[in-house]
Protein backbone atom coordinates (compact mmCIF):
# COMPACT_ATOMS: atom_id res chain seq x y z
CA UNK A 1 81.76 111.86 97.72
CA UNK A 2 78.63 111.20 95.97
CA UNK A 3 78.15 107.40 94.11
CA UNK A 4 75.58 106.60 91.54
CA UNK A 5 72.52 104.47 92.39
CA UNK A 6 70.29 102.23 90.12
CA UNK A 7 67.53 103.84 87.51
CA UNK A 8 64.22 102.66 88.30
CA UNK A 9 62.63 102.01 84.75
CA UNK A 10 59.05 101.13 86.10
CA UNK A 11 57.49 103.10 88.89
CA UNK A 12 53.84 102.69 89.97
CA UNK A 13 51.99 105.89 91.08
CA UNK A 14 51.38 106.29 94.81
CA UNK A 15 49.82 109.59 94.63
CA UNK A 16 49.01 112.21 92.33
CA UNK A 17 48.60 115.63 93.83
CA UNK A 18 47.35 117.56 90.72
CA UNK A 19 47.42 121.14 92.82
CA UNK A 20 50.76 120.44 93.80
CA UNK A 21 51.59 119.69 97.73
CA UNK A 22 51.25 122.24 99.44
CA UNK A 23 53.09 120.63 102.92
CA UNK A 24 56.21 119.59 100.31
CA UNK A 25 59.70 120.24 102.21
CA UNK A 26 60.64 121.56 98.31
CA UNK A 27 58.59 124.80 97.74
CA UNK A 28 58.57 124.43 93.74
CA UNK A 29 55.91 121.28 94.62
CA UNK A 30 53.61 123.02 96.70
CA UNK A 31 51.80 124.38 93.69
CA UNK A 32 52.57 122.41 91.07
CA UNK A 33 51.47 118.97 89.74
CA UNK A 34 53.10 116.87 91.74
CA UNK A 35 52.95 112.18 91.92
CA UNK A 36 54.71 110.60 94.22
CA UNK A 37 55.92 106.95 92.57
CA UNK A 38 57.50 104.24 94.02
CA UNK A 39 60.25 102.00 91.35
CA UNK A 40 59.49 98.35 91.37
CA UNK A 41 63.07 96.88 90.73
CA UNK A 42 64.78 98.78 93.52
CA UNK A 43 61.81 100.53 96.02
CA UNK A 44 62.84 103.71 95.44
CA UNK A 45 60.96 106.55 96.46
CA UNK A 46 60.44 109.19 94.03
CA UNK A 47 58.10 112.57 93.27
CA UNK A 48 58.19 113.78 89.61
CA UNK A 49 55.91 116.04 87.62
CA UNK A 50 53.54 114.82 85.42
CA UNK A 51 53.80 115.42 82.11
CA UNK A 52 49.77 114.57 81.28
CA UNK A 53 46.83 114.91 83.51
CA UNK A 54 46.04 111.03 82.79
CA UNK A 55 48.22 109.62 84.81
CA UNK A 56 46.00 107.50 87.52
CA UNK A 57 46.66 106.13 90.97
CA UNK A 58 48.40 102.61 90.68
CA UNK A 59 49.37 102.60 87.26
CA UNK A 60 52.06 101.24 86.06
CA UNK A 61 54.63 103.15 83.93
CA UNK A 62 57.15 102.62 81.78
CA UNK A 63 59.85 105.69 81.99
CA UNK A 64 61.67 105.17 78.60
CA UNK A 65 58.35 105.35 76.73
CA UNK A 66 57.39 107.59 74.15
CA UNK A 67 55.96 110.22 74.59
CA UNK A 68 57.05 110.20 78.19
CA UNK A 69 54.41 110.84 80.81
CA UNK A 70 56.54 112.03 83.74
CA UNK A 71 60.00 113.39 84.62
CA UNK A 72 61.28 112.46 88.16
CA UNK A 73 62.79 115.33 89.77
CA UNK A 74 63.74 114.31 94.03
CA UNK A 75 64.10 110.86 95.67
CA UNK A 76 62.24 110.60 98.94
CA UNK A 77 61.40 108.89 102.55
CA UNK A 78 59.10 107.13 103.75
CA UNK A 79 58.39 110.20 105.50
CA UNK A 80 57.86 112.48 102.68
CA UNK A 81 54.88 110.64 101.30
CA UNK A 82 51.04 111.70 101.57
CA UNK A 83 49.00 109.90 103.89
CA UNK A 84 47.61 108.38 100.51
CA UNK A 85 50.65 107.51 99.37
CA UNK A 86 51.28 105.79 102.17
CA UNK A 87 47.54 104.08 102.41
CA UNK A 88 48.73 102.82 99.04
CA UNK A 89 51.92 101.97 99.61
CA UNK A 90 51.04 98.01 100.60
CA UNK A 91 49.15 97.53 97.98
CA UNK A 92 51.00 98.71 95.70
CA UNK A 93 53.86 95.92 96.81
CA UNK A 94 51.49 93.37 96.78
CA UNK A 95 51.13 93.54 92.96
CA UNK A 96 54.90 94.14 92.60
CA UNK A 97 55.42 90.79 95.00
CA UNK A 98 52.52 89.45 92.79
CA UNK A 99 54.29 90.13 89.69
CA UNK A 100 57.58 88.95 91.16
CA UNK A 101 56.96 85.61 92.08
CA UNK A 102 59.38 83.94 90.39
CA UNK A 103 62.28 85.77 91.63
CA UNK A 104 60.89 85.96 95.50
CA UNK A 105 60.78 81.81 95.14
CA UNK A 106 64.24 82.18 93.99
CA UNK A 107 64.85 83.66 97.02
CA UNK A 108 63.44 81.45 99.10
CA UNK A 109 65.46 78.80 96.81
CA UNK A 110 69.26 80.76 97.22
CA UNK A 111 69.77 82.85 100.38
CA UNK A 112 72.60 81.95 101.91
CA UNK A 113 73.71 83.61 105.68
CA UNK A 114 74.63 86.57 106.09
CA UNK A 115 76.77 86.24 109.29
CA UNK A 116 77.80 83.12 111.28
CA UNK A 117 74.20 83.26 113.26
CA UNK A 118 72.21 84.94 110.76
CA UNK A 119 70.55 83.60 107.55
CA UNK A 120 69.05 85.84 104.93
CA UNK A 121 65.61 84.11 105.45
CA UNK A 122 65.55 85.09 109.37
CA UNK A 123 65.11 88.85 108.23
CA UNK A 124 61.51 87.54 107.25
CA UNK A 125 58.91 87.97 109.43
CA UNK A 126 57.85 85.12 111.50
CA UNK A 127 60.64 83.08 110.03
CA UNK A 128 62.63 81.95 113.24
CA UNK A 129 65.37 78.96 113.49
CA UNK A 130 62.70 76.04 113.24
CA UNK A 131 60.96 77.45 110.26
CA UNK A 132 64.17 78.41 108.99
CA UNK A 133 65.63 74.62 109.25
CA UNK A 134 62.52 73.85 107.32
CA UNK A 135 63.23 75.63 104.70
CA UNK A 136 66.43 74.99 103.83
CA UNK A 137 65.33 71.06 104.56
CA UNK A 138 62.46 71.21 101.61
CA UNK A 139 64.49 72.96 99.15
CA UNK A 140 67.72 70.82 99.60
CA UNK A 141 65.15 68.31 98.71
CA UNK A 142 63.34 69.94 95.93
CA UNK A 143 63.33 73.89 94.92
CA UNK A 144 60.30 75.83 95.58
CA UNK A 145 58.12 75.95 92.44
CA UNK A 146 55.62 79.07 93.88
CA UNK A 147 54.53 80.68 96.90
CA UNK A 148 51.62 78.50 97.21
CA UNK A 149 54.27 75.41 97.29
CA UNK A 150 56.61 77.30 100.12
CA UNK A 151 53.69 77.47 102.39
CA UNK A 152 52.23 73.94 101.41
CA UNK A 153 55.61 72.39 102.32
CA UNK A 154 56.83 74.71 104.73
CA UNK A 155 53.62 75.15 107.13
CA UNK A 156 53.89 79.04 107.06
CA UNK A 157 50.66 81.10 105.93
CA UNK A 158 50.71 84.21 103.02
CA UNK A 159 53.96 84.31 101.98
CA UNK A 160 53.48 87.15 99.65
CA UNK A 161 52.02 89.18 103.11
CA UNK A 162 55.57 87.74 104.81
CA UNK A 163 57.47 89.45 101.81
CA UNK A 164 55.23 92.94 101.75
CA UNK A 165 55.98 93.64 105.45
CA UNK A 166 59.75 93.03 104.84
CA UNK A 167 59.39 95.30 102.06
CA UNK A 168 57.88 98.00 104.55
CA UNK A 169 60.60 97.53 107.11
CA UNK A 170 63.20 98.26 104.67
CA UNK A 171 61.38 101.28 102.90
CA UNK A 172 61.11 102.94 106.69
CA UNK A 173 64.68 101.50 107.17
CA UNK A 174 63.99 100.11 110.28
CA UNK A 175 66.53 97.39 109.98
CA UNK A 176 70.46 97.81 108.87
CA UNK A 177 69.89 94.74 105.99
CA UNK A 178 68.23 95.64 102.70
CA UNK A 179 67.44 92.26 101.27
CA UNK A 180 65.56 93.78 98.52
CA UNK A 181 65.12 97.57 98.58
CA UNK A 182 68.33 99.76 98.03
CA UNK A 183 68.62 101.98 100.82
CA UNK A 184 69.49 106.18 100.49
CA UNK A 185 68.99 109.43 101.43
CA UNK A 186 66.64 112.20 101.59
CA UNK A 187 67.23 115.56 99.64
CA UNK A 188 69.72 113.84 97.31
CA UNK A 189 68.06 115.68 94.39
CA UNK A 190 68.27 114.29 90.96
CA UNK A 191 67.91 110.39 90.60
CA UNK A 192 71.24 108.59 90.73
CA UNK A 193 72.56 110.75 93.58
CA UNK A 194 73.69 108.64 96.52
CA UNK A 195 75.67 109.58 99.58
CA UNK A 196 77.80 106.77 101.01
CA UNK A 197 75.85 104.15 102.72
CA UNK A 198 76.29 102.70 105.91
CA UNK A 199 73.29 100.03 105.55
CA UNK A 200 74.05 96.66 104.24
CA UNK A 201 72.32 96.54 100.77
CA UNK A 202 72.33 92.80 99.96
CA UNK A 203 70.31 93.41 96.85
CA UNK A 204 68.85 89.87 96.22
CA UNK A 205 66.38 90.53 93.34
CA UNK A 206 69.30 92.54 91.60
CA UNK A 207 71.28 89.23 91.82
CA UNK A 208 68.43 86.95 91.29
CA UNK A 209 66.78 88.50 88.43
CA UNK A 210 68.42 86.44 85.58
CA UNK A 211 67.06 83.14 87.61
């Protein structure tokens, strides 16, 4: 039994293949005009055909406007996307991290644990139990106000860097928690098609979002 997943509104462009893709697992890309997009509330993975030829590499775009400029048609993997896609992949998360700030801090502000010996901030790279005391030390103390004020007070270096690679371990799914991106299948054709999970999809900047 199938469940509905979140819309991405906003996707950035990873890649746009305008003579289609022709090593595509779905044969009606190989030959069309194909961009593989990435959403920036959820991380989704997405290919959809463009509906203009001046859609660019890394822009930004909004799916609701008018006229629209793309129609998604499959979600993806990690392992569906062009080596391009994938070259631009981190940078693309950098500006959504970038543009994000507020509700990563929050983060930082309001994880709690998510098991009796493991805390939502541990899932962070090089955030182990000392930095991890520290952290919940400073902001019992006073909430973080940036990134720039984590690492001041905390002692750790490029947060934003911390918070892309987390991003990339839970786009590959190479870890059962999904702090931020919500996990799913390949080849579950239209958007909003989900199989049952069996990840743990914590969803932070989903609950954050209003803070």
């Amino acid at each position: 039994m199938s469940k509905r997943g979140p819309r991405e509104r906003y996707v950035y462009v990873l890649d746009h293949l305008r003579e289609g893709n022709p090593l595509d697992k779905h044969k009606w890309h190989k030959n069309k005009p194909l961009v593989q997009v990435i959403g920036e509330d959820y991380f989704i993975l997405m290919e959809a055909f463009p509906l203009t030829e001046q859609i660019q590499i890394e822009e930004r775009i909004d799916r609701d406007q008018e006229p629209p400029v793309l129609k998604v048609d499959v979600l993806i993997d990690y392992e569906d996307l062009t080596s391009l896609a994938k070259d631009n992949l981190g940078k693309i998360l950098e500006k959504i991290v970038t543009a994000k700030e507020s509700q990563f801090v929050n983060f930082f502000n309001k994880a709690e644990p998510l098991t009796l010996k493991l805390h939502a901030l541990e899932l962070l790279p090089d955030i182990g139990k000392k930095t991890l005391r520290t952290i919940l030390e400073e902001r019992k103390r006073l909430p973080f106000s940036s990134f720039a004020d984590i690492e001041t007070r905390v002692g750790i270096k490029n947060v934003k860097e911390i918070l892309v690679k987390r991003l990339l371990i839970e786009i590959k799914r190479e870890d059962k928690y999904f702090l931020f991106v919500y996990p799913g299948e390949s080849e579950r054709g239209i958007e909003g098609e989900r199989k049952p999970q069996e990840q743990k999809y914590i969803g932070y900047l989903e609950r954050l979002k209003q803070g």
